[in-house]
PDB file of N, CA and C in Angstrom:
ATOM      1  N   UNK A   1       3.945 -31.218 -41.817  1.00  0.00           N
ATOM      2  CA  UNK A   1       4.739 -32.416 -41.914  1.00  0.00           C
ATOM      3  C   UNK A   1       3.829 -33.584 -42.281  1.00  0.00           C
ATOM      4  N   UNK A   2       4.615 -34.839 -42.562  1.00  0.00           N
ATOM      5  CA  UNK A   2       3.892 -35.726 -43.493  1.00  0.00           C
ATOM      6  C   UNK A   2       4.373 -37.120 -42.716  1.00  0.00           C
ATOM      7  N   UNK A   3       4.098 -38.034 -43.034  1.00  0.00           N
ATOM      8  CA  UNK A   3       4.595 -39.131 -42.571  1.00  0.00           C
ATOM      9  C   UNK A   3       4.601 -39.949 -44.020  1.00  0.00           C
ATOM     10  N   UNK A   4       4.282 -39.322 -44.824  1.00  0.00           N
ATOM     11  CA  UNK A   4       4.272 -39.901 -46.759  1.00  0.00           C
ATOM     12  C   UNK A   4       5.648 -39.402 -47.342  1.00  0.00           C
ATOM     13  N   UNK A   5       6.455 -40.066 -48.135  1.00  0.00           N
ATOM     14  CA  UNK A   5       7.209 -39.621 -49.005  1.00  0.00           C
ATOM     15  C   UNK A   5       6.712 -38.602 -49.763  1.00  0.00           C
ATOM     16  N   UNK A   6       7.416 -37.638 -50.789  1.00  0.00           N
ATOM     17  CA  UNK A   6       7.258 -36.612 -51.371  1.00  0.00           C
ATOM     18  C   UNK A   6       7.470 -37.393 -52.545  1.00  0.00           C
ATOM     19  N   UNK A   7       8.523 -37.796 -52.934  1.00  0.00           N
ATOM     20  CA  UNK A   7       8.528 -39.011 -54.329  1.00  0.00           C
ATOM     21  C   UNK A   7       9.141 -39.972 -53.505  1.00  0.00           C
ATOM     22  N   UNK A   8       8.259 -41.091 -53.510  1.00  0.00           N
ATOM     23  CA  UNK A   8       8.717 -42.001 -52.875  1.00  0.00           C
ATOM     24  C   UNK A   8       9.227 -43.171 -53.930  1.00  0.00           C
ATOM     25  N   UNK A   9       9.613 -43.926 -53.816  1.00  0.00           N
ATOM     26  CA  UNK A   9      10.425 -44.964 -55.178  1.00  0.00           C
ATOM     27  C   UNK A   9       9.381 -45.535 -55.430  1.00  0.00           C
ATOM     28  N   UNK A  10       9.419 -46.162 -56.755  1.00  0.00           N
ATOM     29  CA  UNK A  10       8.584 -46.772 -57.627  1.00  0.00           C
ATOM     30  C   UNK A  10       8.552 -48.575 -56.909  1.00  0.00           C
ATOM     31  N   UNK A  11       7.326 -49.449 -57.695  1.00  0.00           N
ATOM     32  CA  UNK A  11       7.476 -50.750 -57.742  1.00  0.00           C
ATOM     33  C   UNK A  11       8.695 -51.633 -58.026  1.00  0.00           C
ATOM     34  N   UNK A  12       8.803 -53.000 -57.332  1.00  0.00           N
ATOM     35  CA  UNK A  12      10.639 -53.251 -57.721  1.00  0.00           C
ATOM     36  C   UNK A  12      10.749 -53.191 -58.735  1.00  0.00           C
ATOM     37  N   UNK A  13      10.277 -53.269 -59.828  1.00  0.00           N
ATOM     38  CA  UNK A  13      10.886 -53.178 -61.304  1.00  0.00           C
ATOM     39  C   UNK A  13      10.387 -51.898 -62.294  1.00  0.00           C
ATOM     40  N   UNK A  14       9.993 -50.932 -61.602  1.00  0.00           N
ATOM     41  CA  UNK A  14       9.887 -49.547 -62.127  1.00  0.00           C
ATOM     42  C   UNK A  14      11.257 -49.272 -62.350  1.00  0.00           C
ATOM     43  N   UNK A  15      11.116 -47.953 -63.154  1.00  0.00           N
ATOM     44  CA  UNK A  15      12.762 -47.285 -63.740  1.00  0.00           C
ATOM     45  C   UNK A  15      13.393 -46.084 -62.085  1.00  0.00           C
ATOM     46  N   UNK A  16      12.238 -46.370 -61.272  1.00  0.00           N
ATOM     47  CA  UNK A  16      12.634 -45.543 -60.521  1.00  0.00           C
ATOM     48  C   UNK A  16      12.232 -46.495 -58.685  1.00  0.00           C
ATOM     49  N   UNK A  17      13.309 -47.536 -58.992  1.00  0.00           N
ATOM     50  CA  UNK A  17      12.254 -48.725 -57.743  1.00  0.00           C
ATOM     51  C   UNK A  17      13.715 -48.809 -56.779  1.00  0.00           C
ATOM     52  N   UNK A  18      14.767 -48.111 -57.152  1.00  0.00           N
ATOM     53  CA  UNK A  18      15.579 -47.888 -55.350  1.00  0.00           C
ATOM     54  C   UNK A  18      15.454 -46.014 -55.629  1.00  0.00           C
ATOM     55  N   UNK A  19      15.715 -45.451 -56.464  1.00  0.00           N
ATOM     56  CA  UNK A  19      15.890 -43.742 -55.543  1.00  0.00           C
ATOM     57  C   UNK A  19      14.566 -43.065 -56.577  1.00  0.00           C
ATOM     58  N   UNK A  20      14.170 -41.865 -56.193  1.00  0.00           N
ATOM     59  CA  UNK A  20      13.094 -40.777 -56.495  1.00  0.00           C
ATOM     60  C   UNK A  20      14.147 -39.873 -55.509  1.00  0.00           C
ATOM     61  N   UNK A  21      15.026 -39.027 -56.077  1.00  0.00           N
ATOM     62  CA  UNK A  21      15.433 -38.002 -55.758  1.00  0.00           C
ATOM     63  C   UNK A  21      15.776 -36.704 -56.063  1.00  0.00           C
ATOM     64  N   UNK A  22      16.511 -35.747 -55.884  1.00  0.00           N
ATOM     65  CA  UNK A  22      17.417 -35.042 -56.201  1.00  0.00           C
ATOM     66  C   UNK A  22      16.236 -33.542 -57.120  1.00  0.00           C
ATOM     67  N   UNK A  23      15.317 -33.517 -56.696  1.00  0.00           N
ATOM     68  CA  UNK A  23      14.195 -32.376 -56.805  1.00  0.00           C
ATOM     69  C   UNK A  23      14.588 -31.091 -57.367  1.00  0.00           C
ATOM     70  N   UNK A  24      14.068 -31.098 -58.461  1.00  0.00           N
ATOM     71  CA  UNK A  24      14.284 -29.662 -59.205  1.00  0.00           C
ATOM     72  C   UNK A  24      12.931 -28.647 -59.783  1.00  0.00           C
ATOM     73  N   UNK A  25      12.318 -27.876 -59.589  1.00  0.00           N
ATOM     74  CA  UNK A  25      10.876 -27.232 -59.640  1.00  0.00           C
ATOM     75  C   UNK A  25      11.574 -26.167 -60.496  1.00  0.00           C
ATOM     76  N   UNK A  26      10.875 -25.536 -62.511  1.00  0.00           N
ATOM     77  CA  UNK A  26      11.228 -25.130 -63.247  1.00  0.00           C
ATOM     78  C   UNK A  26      10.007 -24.237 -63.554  1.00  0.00           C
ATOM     79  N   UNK A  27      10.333 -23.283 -63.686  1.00  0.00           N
ATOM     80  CA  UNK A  27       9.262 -22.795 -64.141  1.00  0.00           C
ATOM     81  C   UNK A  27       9.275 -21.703 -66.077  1.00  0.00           C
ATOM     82  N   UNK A  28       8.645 -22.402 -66.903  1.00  0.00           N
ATOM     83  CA  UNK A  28       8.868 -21.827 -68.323  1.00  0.00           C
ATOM     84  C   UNK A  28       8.256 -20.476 -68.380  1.00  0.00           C
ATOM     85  N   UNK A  29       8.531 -20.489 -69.510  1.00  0.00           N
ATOM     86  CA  UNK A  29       7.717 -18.729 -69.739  1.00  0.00           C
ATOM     87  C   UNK A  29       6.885 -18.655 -70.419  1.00  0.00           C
ATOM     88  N   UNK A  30       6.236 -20.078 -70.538  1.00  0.00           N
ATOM     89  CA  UNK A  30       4.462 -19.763 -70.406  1.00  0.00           C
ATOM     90  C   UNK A  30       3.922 -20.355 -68.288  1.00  0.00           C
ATOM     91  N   UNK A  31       4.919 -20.141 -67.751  1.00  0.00           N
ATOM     92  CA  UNK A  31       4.337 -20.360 -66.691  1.00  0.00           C
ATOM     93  C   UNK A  31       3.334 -21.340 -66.086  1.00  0.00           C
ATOM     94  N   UNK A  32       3.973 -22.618 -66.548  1.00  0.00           N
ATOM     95  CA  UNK A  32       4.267 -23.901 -66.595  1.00  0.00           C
ATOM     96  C   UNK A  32       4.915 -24.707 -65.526  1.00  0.00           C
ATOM     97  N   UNK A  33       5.151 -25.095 -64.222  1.00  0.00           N
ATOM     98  CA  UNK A  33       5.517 -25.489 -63.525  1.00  0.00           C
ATOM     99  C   UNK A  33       5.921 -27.143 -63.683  1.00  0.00           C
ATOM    100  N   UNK A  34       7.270 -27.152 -63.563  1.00  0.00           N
ATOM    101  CA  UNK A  34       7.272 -28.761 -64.184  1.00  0.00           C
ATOM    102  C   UNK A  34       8.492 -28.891 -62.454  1.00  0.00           C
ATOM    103  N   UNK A  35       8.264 -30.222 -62.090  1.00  0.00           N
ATOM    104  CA  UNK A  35       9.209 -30.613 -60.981  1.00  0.00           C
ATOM    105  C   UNK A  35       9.845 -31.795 -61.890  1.00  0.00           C
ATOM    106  N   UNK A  36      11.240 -31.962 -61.515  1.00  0.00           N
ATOM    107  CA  UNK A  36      12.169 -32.802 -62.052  1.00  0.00           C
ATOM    108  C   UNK A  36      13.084 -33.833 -61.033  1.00  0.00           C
ATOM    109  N   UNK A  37      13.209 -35.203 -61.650  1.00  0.00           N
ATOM    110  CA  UNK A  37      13.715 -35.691 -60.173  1.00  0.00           C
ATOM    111  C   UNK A  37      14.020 -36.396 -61.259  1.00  0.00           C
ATOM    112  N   UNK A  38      15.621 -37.255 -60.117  1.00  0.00           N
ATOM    113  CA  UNK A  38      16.003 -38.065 -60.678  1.00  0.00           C
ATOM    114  C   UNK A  38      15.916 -39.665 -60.009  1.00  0.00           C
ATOM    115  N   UNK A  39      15.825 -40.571 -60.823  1.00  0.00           N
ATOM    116  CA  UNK A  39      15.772 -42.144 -60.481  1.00  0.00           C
ATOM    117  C   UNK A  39      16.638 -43.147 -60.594  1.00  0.00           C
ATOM    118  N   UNK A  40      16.349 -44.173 -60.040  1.00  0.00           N
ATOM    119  CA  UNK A  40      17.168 -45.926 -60.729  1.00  0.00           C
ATOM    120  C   UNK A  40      16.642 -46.734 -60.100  1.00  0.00           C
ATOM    121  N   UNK A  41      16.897 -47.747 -60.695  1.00  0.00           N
ATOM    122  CA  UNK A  41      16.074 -49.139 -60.464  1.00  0.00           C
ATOM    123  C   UNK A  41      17.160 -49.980 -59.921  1.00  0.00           C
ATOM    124  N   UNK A  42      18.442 -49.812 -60.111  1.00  0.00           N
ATOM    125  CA  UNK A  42      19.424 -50.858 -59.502  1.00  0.00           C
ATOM    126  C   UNK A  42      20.728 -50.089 -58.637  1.00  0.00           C
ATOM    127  N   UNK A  43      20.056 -49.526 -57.719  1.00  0.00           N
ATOM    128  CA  UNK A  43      21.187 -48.592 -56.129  1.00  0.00           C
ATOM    129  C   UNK A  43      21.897 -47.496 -57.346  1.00  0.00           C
ATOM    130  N   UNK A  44      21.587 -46.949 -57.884  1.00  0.00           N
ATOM    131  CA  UNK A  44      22.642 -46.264 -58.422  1.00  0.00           C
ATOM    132  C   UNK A  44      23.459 -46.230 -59.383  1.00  0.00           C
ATOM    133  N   UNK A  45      23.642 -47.959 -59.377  1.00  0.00           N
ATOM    134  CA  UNK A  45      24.985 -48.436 -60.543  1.00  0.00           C
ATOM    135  C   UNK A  45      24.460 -48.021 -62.262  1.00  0.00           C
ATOM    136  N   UNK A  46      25.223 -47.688 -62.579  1.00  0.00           N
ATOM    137  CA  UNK A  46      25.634 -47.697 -64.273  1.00  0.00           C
ATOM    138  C   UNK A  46      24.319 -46.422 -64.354  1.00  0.00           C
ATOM    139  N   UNK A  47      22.854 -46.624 -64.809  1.00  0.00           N
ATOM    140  CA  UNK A  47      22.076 -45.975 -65.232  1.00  0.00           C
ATOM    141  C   UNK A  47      21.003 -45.155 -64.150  1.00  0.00           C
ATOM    142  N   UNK A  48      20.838 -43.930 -64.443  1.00  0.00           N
ATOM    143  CA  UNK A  48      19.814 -43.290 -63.443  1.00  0.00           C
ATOM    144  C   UNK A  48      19.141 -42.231 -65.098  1.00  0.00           C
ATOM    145  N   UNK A  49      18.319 -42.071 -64.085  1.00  0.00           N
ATOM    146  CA  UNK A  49      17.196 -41.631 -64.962  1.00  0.00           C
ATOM    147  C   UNK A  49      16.426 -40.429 -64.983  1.00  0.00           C
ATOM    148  N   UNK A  50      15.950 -39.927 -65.494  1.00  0.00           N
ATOM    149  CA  UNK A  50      14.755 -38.082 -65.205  1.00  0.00           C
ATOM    150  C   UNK A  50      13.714 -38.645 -65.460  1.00  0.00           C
ATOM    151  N   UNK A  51      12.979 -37.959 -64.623  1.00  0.00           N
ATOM    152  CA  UNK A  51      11.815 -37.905 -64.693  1.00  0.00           C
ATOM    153  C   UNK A  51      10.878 -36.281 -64.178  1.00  0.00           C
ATOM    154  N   UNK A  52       9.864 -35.906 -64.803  1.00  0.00           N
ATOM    155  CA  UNK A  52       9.050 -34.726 -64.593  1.00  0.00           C
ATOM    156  C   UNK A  52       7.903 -34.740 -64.317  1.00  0.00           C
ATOM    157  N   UNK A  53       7.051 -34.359 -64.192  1.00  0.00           N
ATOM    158  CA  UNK A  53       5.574 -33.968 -63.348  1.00  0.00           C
ATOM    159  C   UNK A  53       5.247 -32.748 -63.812  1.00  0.00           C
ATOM    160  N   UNK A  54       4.289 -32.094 -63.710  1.00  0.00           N
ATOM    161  CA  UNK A  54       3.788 -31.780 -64.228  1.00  0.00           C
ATOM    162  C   UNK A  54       3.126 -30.640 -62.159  1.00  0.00           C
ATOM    163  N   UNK A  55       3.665 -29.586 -62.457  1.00  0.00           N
ATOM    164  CA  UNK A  55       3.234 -29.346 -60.744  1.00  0.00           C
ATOM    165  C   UNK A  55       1.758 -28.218 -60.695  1.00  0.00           C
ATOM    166  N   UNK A  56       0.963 -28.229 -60.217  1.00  0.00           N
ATOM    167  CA  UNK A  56      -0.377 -27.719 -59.610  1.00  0.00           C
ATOM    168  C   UNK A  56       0.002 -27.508 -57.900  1.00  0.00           C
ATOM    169  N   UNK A  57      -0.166 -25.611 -57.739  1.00  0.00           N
ATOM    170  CA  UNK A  57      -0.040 -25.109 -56.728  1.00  0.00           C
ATOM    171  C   UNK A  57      -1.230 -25.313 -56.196  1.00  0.00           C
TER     172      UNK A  57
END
């Protein structure tokens, strides 16, 4: 256990500065690990956003 966020939200005016959520871990078939989450900068309303990483076990 952690006392750190896992994606924690961005700076207030990042694309991702109220949510970092909703976690998706993909793996391609060159065996490639990419995690996927989604964001927004204003609670939710109108626009949210993707974002990926790039994951190291």
């Amino acid at each position: 256990m952690s006392d750190r966020l896992f994606l924690p939200c961005g700076a207030p005016d990042d694309w991702n500065a109220s949510e970092s959520g909703h976690p998706a871990v993909f793996e391609d078939d060159n065996g490639r690990v990419q995690l996927f989450f989604q964001g927004n900068r204003n609670r939710g309303h109108l626009v949210r956003l993707m974002g990926a990483a790039g994951v190291v076990w």
